[in-house]
N, C-alpha and C. Protein backbone atom coordinates (compact mmCIF):
# COMPACT_ATOMS: atom_id res chain seq x y z
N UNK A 1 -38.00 -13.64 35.01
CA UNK A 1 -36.92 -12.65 34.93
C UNK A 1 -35.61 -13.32 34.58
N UNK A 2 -35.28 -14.48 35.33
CA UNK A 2 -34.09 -15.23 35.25
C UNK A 2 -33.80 -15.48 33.32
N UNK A 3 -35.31 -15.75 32.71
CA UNK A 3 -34.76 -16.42 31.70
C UNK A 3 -34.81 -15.57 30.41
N UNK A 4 -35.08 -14.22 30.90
CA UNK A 4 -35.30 -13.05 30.14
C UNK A 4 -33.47 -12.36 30.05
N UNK A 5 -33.39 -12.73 31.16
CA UNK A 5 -31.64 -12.17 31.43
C UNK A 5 -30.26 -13.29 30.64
N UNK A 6 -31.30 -14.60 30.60
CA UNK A 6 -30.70 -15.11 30.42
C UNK A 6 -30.49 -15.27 28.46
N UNK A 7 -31.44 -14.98 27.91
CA UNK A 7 -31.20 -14.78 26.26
C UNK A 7 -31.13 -13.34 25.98
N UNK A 8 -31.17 -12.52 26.81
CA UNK A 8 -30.23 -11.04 26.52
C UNK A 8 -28.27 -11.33 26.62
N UNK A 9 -28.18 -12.14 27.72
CA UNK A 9 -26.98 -12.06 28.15
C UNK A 9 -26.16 -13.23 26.52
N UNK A 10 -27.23 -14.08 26.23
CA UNK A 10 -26.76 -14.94 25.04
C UNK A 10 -26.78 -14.52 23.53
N UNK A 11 -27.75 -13.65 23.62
CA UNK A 11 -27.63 -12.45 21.99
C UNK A 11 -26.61 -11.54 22.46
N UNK A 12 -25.78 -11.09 23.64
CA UNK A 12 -24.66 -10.10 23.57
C UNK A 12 -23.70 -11.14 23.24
N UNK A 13 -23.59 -12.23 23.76
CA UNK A 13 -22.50 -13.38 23.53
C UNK A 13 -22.23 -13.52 21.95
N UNK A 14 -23.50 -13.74 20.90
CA UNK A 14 -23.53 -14.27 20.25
C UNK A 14 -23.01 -12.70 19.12
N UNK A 15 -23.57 -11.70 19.41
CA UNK A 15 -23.26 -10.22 18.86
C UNK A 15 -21.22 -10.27 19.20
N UNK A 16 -20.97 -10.22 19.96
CA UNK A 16 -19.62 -10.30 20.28
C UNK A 16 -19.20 -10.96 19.41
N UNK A 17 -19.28 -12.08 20.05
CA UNK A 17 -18.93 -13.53 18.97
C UNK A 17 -18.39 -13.21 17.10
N UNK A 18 -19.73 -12.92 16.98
CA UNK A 18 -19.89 -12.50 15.32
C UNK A 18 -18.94 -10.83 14.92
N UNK A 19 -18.86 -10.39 15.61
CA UNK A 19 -17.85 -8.96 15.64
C UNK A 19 -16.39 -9.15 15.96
N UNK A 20 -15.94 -10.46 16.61
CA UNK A 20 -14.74 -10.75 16.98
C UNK A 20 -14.03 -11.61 15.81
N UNK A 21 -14.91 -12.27 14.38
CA UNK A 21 -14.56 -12.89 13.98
C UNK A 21 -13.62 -12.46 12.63
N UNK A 22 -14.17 -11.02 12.50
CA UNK A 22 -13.75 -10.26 11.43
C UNK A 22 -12.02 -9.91 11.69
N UNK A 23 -12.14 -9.59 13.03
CA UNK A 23 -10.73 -9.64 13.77
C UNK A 23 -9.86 -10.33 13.85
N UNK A 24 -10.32 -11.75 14.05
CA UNK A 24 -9.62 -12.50 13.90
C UNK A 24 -9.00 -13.45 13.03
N UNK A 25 -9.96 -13.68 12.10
CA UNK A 25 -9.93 -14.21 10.54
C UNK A 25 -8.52 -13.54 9.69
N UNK A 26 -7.95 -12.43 10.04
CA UNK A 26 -6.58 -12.15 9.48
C UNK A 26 -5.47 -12.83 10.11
N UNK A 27 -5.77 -12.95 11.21
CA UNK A 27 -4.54 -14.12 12.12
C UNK A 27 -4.64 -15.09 11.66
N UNK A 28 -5.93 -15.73 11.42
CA UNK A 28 -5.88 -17.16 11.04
C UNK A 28 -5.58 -17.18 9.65
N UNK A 29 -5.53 -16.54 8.78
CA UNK A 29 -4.84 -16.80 7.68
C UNK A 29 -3.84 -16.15 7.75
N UNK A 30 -3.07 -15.71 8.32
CA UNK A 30 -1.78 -15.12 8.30
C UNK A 30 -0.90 -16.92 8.74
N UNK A 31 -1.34 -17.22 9.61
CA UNK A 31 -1.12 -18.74 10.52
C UNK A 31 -1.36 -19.58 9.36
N UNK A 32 -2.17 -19.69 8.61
CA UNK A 32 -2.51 -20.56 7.89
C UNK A 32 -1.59 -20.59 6.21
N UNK A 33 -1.44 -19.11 6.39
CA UNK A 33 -0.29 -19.01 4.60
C UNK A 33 1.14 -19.68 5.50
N UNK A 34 1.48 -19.41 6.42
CA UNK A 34 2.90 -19.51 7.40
C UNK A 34 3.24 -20.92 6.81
N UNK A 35 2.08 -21.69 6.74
CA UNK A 35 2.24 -22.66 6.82
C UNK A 35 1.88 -23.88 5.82
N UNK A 36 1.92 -22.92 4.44
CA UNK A 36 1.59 -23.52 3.19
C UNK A 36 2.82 -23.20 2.22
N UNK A 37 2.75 -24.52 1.14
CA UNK A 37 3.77 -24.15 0.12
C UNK A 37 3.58 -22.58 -0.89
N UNK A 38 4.73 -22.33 -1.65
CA UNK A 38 4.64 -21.30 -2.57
C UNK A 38 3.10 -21.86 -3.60
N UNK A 39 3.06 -23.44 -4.18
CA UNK A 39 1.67 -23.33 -5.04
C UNK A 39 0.74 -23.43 -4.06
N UNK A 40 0.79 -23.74 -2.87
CA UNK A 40 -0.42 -23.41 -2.29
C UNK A 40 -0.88 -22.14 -2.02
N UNK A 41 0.10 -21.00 -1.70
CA UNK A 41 -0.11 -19.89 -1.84
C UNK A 41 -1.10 -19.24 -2.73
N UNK A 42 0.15 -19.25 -3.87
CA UNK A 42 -0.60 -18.79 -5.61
C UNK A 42 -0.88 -20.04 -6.34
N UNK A 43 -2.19 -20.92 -6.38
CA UNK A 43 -2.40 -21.84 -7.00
C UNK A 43 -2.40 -21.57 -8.42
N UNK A 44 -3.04 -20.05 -8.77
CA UNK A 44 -3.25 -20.63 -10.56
C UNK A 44 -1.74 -19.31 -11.11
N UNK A 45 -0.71 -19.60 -10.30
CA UNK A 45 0.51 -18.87 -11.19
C UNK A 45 0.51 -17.47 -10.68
N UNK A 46 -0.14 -16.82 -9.88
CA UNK A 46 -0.31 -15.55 -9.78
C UNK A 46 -1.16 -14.81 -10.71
N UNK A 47 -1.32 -15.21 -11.65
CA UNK A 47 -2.80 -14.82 -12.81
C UNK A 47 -3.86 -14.24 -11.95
N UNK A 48 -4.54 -15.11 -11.42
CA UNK A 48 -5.64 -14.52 -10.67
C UNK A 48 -5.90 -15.14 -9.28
N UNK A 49 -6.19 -13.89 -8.16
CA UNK A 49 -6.74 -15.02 -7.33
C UNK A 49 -7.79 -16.16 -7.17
N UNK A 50 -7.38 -17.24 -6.23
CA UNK A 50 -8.07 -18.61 -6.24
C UNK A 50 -9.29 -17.98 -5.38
N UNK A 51 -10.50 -19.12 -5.67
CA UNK A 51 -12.03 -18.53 -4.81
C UNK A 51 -11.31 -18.90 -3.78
N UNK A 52 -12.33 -17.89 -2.64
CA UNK A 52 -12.06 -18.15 -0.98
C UNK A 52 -12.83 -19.47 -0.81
N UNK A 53 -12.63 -20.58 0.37
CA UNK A 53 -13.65 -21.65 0.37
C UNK A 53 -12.85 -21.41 2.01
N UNK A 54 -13.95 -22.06 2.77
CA UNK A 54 -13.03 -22.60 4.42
C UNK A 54 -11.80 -23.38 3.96
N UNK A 55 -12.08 -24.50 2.96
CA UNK A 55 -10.78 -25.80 3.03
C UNK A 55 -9.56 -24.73 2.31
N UNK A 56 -9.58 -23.37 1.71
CA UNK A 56 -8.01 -23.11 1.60
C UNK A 56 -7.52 -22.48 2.69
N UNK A 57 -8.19 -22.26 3.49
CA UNK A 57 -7.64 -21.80 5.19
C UNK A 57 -6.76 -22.94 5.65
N UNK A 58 -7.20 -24.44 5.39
CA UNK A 58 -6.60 -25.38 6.21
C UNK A 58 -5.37 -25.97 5.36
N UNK A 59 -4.01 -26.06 5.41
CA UNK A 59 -2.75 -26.43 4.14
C UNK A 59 -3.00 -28.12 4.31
N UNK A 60 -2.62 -28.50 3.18
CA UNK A 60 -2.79 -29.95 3.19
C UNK A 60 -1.22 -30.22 2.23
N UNK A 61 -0.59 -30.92 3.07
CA UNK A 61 -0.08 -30.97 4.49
C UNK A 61 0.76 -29.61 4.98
N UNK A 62 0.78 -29.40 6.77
CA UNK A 62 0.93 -28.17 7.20
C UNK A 62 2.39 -28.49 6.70
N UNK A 63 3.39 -27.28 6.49
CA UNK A 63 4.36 -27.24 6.34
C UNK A 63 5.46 -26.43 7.22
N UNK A 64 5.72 -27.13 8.47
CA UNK A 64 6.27 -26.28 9.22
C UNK A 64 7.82 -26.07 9.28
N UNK A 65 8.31 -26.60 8.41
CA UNK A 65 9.78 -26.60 7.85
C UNK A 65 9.79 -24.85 7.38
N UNK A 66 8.88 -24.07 6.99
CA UNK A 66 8.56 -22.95 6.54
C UNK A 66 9.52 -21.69 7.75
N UNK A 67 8.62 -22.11 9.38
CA UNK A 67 9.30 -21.50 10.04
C UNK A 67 10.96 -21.50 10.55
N UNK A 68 11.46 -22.60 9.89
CA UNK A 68 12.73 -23.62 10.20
C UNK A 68 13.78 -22.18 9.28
N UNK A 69 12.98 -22.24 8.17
CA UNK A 69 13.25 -21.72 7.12
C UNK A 69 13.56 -20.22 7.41
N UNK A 70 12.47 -19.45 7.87
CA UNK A 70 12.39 -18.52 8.05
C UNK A 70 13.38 -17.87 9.60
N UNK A 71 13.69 -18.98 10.04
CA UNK A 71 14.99 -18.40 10.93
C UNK A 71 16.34 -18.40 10.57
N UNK A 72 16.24 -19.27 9.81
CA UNK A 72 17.49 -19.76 8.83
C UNK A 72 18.14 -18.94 7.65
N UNK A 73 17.13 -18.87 6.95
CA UNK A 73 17.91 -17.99 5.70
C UNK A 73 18.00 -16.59 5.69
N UNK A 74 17.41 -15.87 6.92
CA UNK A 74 18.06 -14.13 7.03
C UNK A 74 18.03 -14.39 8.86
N UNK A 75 18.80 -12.89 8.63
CA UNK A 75 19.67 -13.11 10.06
C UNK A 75 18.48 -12.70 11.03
N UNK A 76 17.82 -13.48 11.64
CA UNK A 76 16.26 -13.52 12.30
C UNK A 76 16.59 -12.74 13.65
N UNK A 77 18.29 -13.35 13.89
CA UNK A 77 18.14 -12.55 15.40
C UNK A 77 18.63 -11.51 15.34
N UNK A 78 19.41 -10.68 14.43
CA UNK A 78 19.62 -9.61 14.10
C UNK A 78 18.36 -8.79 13.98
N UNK A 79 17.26 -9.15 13.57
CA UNK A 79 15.88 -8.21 12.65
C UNK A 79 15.28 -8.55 14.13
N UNK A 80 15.38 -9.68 15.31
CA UNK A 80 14.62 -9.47 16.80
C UNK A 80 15.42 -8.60 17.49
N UNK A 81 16.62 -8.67 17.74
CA UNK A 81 17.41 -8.02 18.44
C UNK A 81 16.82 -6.50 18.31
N UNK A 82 17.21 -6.07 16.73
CA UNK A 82 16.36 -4.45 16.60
C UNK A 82 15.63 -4.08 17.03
N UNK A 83 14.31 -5.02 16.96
CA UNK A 83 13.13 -5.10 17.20
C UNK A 83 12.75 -4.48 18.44
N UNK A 84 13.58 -5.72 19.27
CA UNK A 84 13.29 -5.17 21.02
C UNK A 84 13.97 -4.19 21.55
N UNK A 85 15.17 -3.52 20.82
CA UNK A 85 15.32 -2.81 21.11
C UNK A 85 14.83 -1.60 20.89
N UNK A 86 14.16 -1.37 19.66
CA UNK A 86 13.52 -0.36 19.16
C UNK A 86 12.09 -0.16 20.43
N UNK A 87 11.68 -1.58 20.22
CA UNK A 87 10.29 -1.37 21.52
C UNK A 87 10.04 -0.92 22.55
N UNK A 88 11.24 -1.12 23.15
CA UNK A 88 12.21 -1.09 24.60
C UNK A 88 11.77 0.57 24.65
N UNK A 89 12.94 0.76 24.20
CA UNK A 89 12.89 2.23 23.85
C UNK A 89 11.81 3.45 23.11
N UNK A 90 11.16 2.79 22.39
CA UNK A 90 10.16 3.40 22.19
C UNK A 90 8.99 3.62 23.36
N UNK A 91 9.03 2.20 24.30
CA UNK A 91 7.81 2.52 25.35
C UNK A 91 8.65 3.14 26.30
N UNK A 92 9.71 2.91 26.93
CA UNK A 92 10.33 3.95 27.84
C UNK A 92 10.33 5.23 27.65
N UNK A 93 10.67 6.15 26.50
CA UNK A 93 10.55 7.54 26.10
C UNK A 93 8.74 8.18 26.34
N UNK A 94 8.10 7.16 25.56
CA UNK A 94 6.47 7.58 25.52
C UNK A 94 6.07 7.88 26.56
N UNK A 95 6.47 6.80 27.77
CA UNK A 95 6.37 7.14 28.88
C UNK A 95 6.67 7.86 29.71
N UNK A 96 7.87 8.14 29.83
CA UNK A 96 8.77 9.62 30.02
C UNK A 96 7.98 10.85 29.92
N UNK A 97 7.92 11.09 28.39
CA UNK A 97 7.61 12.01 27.96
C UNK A 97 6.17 12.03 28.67
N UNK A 98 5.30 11.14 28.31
CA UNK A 98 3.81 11.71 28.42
C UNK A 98 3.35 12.13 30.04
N UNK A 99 4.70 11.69 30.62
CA UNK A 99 4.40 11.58 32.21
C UNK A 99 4.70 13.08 33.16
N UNK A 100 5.81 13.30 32.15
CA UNK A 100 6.48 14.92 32.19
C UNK A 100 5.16 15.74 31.80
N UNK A 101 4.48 15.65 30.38
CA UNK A 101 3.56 16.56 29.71
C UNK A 101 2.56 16.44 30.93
N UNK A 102 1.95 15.41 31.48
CA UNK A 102 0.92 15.26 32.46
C UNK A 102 1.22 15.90 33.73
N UNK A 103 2.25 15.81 34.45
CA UNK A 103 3.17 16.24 34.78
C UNK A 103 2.48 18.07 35.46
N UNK A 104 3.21 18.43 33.73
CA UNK A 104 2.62 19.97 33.85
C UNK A 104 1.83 20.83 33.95
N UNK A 105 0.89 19.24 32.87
CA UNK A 105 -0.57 19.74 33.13
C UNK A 105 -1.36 19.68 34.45
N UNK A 106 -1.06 18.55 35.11
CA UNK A 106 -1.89 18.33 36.62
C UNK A 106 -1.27 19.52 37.79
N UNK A 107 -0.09 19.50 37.63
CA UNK A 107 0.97 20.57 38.93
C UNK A 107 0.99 22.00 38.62
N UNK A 108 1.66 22.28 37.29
CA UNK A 108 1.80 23.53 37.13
C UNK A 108 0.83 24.59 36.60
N UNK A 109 0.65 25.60 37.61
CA UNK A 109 -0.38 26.91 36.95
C UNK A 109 0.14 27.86 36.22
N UNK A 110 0.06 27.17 34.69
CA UNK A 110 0.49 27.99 33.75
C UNK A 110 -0.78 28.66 33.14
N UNK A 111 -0.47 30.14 31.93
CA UNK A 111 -1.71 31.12 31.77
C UNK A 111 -1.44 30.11 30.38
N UNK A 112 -3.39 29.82 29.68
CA UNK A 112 -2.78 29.21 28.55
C UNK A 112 -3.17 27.44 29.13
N UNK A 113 -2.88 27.25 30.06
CA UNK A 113 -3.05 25.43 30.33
C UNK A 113 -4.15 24.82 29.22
N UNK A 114 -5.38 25.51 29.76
CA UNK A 114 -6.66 24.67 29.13
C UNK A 114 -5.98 25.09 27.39
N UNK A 115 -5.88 26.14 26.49
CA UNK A 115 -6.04 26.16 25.63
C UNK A 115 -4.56 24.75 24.62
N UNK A 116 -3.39 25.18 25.63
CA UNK A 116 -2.78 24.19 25.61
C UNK A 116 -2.51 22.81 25.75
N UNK A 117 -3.93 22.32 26.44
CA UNK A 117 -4.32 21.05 26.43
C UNK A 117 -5.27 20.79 25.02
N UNK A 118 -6.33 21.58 25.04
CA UNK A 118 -7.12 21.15 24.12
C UNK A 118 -6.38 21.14 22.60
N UNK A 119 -5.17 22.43 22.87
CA UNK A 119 -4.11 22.42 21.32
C UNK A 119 -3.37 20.48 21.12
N UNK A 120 -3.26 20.22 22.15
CA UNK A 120 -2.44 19.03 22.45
C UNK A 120 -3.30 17.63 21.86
N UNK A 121 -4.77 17.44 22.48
CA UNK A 121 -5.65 16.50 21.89
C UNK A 121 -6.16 16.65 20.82
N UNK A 122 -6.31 17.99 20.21
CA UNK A 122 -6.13 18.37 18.61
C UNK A 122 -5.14 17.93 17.85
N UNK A 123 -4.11 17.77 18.15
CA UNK A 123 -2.77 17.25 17.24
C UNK A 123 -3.33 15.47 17.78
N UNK A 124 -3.28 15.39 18.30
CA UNK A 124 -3.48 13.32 18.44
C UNK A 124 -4.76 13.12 17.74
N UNK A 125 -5.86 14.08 16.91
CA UNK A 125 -6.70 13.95 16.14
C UNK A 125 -6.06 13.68 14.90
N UNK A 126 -5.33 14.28 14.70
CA UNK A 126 -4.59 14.63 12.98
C UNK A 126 -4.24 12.91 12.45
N UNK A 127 -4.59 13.04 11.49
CA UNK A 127 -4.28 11.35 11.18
C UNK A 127 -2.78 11.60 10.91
N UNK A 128 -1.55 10.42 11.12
CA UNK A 128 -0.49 10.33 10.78
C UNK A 128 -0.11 10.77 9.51
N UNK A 129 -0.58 10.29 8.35
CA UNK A 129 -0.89 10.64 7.13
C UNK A 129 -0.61 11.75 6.62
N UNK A 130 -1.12 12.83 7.39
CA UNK A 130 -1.00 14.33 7.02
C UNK A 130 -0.01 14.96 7.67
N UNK A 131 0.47 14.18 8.78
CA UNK A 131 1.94 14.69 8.76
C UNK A 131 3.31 14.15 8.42
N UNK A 132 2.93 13.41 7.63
CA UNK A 132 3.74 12.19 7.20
C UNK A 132 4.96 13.19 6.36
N UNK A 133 5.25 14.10 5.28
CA UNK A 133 5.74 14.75 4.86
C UNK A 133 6.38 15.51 5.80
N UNK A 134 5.92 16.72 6.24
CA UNK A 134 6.47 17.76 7.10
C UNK A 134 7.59 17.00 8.10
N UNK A 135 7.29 15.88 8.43
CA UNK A 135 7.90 15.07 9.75
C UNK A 135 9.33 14.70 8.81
N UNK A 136 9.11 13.94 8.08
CA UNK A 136 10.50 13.33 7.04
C UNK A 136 10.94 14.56 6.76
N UNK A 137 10.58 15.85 6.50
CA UNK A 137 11.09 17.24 6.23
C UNK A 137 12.20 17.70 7.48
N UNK A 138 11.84 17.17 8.92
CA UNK A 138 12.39 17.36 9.94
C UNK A 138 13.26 16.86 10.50
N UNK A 139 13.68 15.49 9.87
CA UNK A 139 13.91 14.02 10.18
C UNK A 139 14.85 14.64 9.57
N UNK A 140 15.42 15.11 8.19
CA UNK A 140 16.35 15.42 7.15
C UNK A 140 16.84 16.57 7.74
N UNK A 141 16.07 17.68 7.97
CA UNK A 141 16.86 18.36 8.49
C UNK A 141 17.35 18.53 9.79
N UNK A 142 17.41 17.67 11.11
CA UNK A 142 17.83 17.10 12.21
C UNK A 142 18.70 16.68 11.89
N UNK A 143 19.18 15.84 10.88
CA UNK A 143 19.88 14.63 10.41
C UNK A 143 20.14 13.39 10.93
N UNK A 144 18.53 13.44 11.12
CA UNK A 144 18.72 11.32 11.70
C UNK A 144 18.12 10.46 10.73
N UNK A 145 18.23 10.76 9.24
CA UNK A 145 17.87 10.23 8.42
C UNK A 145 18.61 9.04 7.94
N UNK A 146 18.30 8.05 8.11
CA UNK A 146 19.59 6.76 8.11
C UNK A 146 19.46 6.52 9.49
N UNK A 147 19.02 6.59 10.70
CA UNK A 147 19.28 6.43 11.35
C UNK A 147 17.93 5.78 12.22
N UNK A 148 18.17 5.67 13.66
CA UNK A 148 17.04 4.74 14.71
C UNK A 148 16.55 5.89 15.08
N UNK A 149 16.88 6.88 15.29
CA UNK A 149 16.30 8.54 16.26
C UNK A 149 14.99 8.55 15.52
N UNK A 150 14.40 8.84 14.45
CA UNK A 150 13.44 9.08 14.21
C UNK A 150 11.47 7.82 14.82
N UNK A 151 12.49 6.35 14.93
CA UNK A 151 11.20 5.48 15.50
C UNK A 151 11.34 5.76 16.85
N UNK A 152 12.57 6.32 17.56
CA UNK A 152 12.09 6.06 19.17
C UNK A 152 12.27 7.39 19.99
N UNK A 153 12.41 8.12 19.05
CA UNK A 153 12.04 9.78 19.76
C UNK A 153 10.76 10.59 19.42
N UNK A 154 10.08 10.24 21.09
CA UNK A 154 8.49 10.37 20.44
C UNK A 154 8.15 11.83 19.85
């Protein structure tokens, strides 16, 4: 029994394993361009892309003057500063909000609840995509167009 459990438990390892790699293989070349020159980038001119091999994953030599670079020549803490603040605020509201909506749904006996829930997990079906228009339609006419209101008002 022990050793029956024990190469089930090593084909889920090995199934994982092989499903995690697809995942991760964009980090590692995201890490790996970070840290290569412009011809290492585009070796043949931008013409065409170069074959994939393992050795263009690895830069020869790493070039980490790149990130030096990349704090340096645009205003890096200006574009973090936004950043966290946008985040900040974006998870504080979500939370707010979704805590209020739950809120109403768990406490209050309204006529309508169930159909108003299931209306509610119907809209979080809708791919972004398809409301991508109507929303910028709303955005304009609100008038927070130019503005931060539209990423952190959920």
């Amino acid at each position: 029994m022990f050793g029956r459990e024990r190469w089930s438990r090593g084909l889920v390892f090995a199934v994982l394993v092989l499903l995690a790699i697809p995942a991760i293989l964009p980090l590692v070349w995201m890490v790996s361009t970070s840290l290569k020159t412009d011809a290492e980038i585009f070796p043949t001119g931008g013409k065409a892309a170069a074959p994939f091999s393992l050795t263009s994953i690895i830069p020869h030599p790493a070039r980490w003057a790149n990130y030096v670079d990349a704090v340096q020549k645009v205003p890096f803490r200006v574009y973090f500063r936004n950043t966290a603040i946008l985040c900040v605020l974006n998870v504080l509201f979500a939370v707010f909000s979704s805590a209020v909506v739950a809120y109403g749904f768990a406490r209050l006996r309204l006529i309508g609840k169930g159909f108003l829930f299931g209306l509610m997990l119907a809209t979080m079906a809708i791919p972004p995509q398809v409301t991508m228009v109507p929303r910028f339609a709303l955005v304009r006419a609100l008038g927070w167009y130019g503005t931060n209101l539209p990423l952190v008002v959920p």
